[in-house]
C-alpha atoms as a PDB file:
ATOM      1  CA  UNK A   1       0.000   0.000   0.000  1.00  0.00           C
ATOM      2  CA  UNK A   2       1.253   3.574  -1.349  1.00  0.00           C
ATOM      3  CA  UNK A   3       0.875   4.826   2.532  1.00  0.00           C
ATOM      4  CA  UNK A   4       2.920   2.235   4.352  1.00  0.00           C
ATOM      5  CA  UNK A   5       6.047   3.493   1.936  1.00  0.00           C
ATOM      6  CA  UNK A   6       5.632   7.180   2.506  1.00  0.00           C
ATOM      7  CA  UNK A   7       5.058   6.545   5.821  1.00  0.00           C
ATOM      8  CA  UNK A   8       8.062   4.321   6.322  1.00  0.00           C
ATOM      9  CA  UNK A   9      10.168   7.046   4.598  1.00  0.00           C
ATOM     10  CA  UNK A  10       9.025   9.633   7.040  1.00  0.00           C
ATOM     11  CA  UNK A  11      10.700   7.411   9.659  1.00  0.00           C
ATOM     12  CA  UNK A  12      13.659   7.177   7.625  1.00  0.00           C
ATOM     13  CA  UNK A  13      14.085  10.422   6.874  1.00  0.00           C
ATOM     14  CA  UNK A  14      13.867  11.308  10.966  1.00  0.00           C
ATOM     15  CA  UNK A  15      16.713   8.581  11.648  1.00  0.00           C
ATOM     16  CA  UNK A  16      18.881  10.095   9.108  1.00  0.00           C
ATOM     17  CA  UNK A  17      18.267  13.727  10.641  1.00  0.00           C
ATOM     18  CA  UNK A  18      19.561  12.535  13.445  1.00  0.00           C
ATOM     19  CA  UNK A  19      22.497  11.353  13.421  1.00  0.00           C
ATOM     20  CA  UNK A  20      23.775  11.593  16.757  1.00  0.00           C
ATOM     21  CA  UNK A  21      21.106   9.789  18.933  1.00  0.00           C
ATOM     22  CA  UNK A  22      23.724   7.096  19.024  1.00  0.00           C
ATOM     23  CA  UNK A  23      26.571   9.139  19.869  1.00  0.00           C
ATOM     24  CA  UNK A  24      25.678  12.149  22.361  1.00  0.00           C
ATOM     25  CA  UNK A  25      24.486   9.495  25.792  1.00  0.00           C
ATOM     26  CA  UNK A  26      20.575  10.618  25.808  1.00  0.00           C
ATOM     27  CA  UNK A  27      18.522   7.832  27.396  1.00  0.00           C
ATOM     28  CA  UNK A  28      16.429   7.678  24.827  1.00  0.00           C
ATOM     29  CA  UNK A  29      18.668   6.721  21.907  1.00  0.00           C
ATOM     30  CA  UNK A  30      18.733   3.585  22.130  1.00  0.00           C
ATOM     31  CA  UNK A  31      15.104   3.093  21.892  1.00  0.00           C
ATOM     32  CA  UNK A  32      14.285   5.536  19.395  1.00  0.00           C
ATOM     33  CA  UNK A  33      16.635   4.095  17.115  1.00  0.00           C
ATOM     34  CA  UNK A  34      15.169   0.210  17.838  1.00  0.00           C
ATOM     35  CA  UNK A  35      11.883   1.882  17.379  1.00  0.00           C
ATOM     36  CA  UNK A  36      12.646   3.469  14.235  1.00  0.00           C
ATOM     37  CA  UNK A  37      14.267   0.479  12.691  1.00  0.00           C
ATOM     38  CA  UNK A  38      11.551  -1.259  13.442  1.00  0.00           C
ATOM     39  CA  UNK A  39       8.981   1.024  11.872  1.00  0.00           C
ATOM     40  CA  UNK A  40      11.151   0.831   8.586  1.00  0.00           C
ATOM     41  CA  UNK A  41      10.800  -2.985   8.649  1.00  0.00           C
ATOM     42  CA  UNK A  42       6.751  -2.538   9.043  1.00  0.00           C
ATOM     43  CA  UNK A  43       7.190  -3.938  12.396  1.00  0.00           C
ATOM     44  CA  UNK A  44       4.715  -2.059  14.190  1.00  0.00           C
ATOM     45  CA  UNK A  45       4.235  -3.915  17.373  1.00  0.00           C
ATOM     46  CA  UNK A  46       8.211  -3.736  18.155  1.00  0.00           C
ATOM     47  CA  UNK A  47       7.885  -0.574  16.932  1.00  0.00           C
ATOM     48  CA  UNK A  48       5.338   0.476  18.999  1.00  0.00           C
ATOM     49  CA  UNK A  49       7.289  -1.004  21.969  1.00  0.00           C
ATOM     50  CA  UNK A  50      10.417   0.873  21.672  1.00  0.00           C
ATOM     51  CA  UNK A  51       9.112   4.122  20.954  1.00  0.00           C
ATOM     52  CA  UNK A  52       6.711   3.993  24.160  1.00  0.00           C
ATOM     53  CA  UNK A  53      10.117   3.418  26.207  1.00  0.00           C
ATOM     54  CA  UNK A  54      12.006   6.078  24.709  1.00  0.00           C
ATOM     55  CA  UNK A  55       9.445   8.439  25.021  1.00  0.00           C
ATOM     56  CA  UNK A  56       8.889   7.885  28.395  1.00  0.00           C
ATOM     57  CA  UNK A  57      12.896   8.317  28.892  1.00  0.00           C
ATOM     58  CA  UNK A  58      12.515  11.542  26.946  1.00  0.00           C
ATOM     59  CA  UNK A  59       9.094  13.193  26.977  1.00  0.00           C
ATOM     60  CA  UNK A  60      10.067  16.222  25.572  1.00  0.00           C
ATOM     61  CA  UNK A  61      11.451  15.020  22.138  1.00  0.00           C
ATOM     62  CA  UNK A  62       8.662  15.490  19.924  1.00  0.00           C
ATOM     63  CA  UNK A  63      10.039  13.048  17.061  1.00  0.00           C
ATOM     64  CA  UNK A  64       9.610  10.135  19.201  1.00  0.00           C
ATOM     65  CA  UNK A  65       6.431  11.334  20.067  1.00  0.00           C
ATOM     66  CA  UNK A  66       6.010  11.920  16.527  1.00  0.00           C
ATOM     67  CA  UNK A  67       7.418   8.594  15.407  1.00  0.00           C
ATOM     68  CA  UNK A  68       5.091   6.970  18.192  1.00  0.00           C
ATOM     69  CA  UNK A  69       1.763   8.059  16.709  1.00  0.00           C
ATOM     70  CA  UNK A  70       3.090   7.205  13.318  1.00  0.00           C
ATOM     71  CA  UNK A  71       3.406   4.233  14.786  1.00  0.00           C
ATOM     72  CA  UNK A  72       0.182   3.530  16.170  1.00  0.00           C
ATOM     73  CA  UNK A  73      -1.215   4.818  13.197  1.00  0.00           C
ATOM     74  CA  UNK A  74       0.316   1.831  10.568  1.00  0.00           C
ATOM     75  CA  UNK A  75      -1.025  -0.296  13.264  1.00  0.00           C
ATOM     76  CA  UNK A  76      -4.349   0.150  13.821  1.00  0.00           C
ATOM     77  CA  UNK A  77      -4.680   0.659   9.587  1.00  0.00           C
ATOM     78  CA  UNK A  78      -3.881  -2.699   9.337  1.00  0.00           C
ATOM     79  CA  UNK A  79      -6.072  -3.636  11.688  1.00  0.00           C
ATOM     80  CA  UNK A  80      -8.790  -1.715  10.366  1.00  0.00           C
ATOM     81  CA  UNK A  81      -8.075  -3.689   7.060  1.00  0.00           C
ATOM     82  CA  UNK A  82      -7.580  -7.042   8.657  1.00  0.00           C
ATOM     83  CA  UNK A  83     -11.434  -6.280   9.655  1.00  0.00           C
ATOM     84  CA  UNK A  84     -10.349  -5.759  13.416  1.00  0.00           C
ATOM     85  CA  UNK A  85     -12.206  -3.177  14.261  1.00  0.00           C
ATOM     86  CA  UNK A  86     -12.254  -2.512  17.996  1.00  0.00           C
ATOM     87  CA  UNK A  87      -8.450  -2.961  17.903  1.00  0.00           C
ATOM     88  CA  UNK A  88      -8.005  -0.767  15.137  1.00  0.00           C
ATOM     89  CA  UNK A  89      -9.478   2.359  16.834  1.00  0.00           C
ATOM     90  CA  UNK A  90      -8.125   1.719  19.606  1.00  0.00           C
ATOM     91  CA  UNK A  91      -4.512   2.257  17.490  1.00  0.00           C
ATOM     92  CA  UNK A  92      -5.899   5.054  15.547  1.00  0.00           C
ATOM     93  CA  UNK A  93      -6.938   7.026  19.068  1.00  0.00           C
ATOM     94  CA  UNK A  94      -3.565   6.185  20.543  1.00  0.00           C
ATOM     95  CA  UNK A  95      -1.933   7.907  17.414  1.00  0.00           C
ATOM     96  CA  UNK A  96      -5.124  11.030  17.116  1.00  0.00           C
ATOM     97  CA  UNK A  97      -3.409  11.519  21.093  1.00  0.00           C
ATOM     98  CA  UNK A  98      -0.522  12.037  19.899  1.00  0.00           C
ATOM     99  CA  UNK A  99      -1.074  14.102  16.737  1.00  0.00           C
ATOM    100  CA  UNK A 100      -5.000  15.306  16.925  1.00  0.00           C
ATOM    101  CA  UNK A 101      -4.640  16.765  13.482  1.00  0.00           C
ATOM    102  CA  UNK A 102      -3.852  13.649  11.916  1.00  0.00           C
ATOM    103  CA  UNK A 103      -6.599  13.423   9.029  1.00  0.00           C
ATOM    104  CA  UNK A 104      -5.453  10.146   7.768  1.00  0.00           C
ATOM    105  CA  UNK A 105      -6.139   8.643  11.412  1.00  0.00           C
ATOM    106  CA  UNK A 106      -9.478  10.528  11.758  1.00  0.00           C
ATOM    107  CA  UNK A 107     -10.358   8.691   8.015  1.00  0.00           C
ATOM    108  CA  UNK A 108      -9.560   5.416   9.223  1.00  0.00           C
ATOM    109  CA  UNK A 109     -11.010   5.301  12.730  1.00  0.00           C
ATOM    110  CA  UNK A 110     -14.320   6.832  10.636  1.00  0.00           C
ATOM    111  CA  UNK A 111     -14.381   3.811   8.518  1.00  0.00           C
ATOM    112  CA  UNK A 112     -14.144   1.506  10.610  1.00  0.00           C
ATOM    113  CA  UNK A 113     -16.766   3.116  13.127  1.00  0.00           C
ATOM    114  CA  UNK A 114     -18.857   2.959  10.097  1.00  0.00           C
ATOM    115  CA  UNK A 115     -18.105  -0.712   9.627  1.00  0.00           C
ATOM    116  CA  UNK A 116     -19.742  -1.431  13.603  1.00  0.00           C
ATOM    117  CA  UNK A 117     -22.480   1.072  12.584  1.00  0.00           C
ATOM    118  CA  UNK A 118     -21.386   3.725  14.688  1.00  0.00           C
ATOM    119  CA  UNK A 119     -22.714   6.933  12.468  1.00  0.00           C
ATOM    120  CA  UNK A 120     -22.593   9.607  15.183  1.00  0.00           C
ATOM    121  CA  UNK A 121     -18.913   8.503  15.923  1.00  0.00           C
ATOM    122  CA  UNK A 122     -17.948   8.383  12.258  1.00  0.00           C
ATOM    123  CA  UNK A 123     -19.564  11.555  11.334  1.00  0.00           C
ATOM    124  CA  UNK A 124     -17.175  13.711  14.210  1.00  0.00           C
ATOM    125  CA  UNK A 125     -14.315  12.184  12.426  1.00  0.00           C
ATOM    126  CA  UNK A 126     -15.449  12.897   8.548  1.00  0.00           C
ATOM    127  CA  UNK A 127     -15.940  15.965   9.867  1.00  0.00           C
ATOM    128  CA  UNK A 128     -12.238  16.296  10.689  1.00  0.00           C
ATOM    129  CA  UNK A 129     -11.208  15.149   7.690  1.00  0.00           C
ATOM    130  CA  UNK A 130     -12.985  17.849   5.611  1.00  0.00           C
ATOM    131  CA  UNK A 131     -11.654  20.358   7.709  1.00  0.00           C
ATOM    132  CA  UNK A 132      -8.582  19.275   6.236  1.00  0.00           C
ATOM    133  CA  UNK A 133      -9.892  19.112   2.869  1.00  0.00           C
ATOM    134  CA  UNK A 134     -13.370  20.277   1.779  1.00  0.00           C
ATOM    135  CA  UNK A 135     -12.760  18.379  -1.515  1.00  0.00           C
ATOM    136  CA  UNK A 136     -12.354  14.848   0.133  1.00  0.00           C
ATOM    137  CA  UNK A 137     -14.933  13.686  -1.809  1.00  0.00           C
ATOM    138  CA  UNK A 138     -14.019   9.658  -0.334  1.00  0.00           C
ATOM    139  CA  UNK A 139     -14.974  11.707   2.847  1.00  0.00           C
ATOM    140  CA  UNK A 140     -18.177  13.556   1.766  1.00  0.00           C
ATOM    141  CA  UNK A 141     -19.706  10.178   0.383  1.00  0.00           C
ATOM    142  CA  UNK A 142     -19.069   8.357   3.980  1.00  0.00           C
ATOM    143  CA  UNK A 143     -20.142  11.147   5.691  1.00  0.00           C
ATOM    144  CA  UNK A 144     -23.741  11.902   3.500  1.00  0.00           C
ATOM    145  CA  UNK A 145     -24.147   7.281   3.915  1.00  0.00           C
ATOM    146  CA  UNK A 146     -23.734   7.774   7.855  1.00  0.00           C
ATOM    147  CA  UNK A 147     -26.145  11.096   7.770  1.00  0.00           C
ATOM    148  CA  UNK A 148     -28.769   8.502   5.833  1.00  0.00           C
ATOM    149  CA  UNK A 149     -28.313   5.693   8.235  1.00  0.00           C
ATOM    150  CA  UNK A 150     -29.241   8.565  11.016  1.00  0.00           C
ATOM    151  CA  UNK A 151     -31.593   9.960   8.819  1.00  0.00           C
ATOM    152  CA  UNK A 152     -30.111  13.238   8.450  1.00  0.00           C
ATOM    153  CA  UNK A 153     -31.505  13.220   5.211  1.00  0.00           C
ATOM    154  CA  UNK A 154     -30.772  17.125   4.915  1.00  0.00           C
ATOM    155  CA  UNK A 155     -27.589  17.004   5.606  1.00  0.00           C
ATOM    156  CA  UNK A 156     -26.565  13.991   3.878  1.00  0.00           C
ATOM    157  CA  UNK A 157     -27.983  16.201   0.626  1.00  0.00           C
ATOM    158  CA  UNK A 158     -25.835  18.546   1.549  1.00  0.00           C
ATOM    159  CA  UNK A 159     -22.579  16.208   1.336  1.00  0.00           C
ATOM    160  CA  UNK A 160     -23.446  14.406  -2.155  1.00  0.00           C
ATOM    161  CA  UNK A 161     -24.245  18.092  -3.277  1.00  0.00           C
ATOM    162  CA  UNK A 162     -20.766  18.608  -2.791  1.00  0.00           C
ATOM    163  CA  UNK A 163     -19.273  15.947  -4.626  1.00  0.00           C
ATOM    164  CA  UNK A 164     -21.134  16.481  -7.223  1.00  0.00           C
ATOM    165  CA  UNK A 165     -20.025  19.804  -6.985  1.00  0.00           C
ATOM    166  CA  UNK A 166     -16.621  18.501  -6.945  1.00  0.00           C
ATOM    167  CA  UNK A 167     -16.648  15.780  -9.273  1.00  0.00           C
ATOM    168  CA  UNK A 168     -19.269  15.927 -11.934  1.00  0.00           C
ATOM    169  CA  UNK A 169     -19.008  12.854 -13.822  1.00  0.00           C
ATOM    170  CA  UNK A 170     -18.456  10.790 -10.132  1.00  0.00           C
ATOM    171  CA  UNK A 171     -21.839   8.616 -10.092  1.00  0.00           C
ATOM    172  CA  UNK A 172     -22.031   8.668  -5.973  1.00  0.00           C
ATOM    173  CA  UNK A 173     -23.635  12.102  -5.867  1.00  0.00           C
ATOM    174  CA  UNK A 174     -26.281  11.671  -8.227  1.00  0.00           C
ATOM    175  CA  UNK A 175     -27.225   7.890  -7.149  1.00  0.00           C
ATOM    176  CA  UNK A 176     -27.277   9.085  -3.299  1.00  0.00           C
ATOM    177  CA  UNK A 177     -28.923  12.341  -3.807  1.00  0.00           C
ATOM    178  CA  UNK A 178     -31.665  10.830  -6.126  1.00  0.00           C
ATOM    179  CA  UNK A 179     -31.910   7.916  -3.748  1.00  0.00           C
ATOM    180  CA  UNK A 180     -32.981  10.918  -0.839  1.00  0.00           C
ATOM    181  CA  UNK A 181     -34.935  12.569  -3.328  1.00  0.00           C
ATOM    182  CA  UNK A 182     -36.795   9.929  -4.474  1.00  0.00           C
ATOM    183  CA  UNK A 183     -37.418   8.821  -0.849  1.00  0.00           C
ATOM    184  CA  UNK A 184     -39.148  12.313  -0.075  1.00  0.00           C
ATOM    185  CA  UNK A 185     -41.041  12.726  -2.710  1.00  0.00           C
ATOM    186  CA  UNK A 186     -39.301  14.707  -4.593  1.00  0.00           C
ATOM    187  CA  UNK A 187     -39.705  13.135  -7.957  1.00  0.00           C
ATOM    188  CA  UNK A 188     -38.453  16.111 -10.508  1.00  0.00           C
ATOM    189  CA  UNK A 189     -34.993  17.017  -8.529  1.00  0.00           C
ATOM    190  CA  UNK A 190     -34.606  12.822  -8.331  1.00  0.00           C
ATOM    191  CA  UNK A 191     -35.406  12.075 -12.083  1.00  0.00           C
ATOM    192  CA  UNK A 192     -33.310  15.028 -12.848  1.00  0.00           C
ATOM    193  CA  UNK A 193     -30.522  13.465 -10.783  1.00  0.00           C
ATOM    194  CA  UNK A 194     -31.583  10.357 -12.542  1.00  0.00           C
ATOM    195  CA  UNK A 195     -30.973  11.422 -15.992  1.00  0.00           C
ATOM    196  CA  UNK A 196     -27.623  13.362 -15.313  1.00  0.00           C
ATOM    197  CA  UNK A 197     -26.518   9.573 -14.410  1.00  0.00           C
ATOM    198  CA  UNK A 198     -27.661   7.236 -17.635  1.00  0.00           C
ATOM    199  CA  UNK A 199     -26.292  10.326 -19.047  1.00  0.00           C
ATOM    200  CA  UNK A 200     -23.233   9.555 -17.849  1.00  0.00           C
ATOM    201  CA  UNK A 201     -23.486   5.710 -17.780  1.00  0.00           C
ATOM    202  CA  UNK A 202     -26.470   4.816 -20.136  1.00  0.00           C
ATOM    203  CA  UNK A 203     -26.592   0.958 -18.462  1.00  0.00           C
ATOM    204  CA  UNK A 204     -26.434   1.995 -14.813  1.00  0.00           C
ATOM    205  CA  UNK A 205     -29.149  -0.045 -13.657  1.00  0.00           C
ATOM    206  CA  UNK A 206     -29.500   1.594  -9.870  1.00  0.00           C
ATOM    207  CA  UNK A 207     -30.574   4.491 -12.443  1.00  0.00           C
ATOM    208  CA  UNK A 208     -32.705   2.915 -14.652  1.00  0.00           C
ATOM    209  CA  UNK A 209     -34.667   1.037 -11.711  1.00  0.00           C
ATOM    210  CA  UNK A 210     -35.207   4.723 -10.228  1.00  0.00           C
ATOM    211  CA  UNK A 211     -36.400   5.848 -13.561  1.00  0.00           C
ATOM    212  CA  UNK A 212     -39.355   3.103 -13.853  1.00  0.00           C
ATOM    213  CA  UNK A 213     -40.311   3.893 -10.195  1.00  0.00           C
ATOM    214  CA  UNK A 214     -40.120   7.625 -10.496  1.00  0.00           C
ATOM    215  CA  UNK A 215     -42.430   7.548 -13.747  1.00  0.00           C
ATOM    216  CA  UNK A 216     -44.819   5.312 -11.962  1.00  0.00           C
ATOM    217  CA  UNK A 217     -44.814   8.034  -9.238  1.00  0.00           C
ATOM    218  CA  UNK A 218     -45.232  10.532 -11.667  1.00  0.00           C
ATOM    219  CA  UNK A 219     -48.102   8.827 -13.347  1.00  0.00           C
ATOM    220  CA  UNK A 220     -49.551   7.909  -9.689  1.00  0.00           C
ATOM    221  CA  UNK A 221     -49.247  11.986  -8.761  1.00  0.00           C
ATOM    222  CA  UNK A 222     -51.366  12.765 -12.371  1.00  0.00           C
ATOM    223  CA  UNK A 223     -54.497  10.930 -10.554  1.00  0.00           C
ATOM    224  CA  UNK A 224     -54.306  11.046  -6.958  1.00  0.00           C
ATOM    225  CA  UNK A 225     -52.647  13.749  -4.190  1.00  0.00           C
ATOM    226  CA  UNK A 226     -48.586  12.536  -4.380  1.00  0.00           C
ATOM    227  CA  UNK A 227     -47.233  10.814  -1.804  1.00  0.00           C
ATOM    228  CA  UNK A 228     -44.060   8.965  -0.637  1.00  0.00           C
ATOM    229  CA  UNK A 229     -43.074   6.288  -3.129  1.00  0.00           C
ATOM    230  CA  UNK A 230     -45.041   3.242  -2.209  1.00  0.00           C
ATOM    231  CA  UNK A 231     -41.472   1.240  -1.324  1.00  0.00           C
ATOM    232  CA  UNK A 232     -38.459   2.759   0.040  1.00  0.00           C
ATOM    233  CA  UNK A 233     -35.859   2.433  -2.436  1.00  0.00           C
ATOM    234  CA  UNK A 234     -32.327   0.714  -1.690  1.00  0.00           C
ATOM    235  CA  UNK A 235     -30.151   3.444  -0.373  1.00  0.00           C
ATOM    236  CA  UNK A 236     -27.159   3.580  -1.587  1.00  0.00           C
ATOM    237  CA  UNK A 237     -23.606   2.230  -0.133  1.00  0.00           C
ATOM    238  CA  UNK A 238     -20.593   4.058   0.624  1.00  0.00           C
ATOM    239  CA  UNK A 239     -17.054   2.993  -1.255  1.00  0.00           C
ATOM    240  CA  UNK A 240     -15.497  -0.228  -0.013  1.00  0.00           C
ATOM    241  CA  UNK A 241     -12.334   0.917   1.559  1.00  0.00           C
ATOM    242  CA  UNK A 242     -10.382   3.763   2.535  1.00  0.00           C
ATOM    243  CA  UNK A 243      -8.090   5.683   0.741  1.00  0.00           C
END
């Protein structure tokens, strides 16, 4: 994965800057350098292990501190992929300690709280990833899917708004925000939304299921007072994985 070699250089690239942990008798040295070799051969756990100890020898270094929740964050990604949840944010917290800004932490821990269906959870840390980046549009799909499993419909609106906004020709928007649409009633704005889509990708059948539905609504709403649609339509999913 791209992020395990940048990540790994980062640690390289603070053992090479400092050359004389080895050499100048600081407690910590040792440690930081086991930690940081370590780190470089993806072994987080060891990794983990040493850098705990020579932080706690030298609090007040802020690479090993650094290193540490760099650290914690390769580990609980894993973790998160190997489909261990719990263990995973429990990593991912131990490294959002360390570093609270860390956006790539907050995306991880969000998908997996997502995975044990824990929207309110998932949405604080979406929400610090597009303070980061308002673009994320990875981020404002997962964040609109845990707004619809709260039924936040509004906001959720909102969020595939925005990536359409920021990605025209990016299905997501369109099939959530027709999905919503639909859902409410809203038949015009949906088949609209609908259209845009087998515009885009004339065989899309999520779109051309809506389409039959939406007519029938339409041609329900010419003879009687409209109404919801008479069964709720799949919502849509968010992307498999993070990126």
């Amino acid at each position: 994965m791209k992020k395990h070699l940048i990540i790994c250089g980062t640690f390289l690239a603070l053992a090479m800057a400092r050359p004389s942990l080895a050499q100048n008798g600081q407690a910590d040295a040792q440690f930081a350098r086991a930690g940081i070799e370590a780190a470089k051969a993806k072994n987080w756990d060891k990794a983990i292990d040493n850098l705990r100890k020579a932080v706690a020898a030298n609090p007040n270094d802020k690479n090993n501190s650094f290193n540490l929740g760099l650290a914690y964050q390769q580990r609980g990604i894993e973790r998160v992929q190997a489909k261990k949840y719990d263990e995973g944010i429990a990593d991912l917290s131990e490294s959002l300690k360390l570093n609270a800004e860390n956006s790539t932490a907050h995306r991880f821990r969000a998908f997996a709280l997502l995975a044990k269906a824990d929207y309110e959870h998932a949405l604080q840390d979406y929400d610090s990833v597009l303070e980061h980046n308002r673009s994320d549009v990875e981020a404002l799909d997962r964040r609109a899917f845990a707004h619809v499993q709260l039924k936040q419909n509004d906001e959720a609106v909102a969020d595939y708004t925005a990536l359409v906004k920021e990605k025209p020709l990016d299905l997501r928007g369109y099939l959530g925000r027709s999905y919503l649409y639909e859902l409410s009633g809203k038949t015009e704005l949906a088949m609209a939304d609908v259209n845009k889509i087998l515009q885009i990708q004339p065989q899309n059948e999520d779109a051309q299921n809506r389409k039959k539905r939406l007519e029938a609504a339409a041609k329900r709403a010419a003879t009687q007072p409209a109404g919801n649609p008479a069964a709720q339509p799949p919502a849509p999913a968010p992307a498999g994985s993070p990126h």
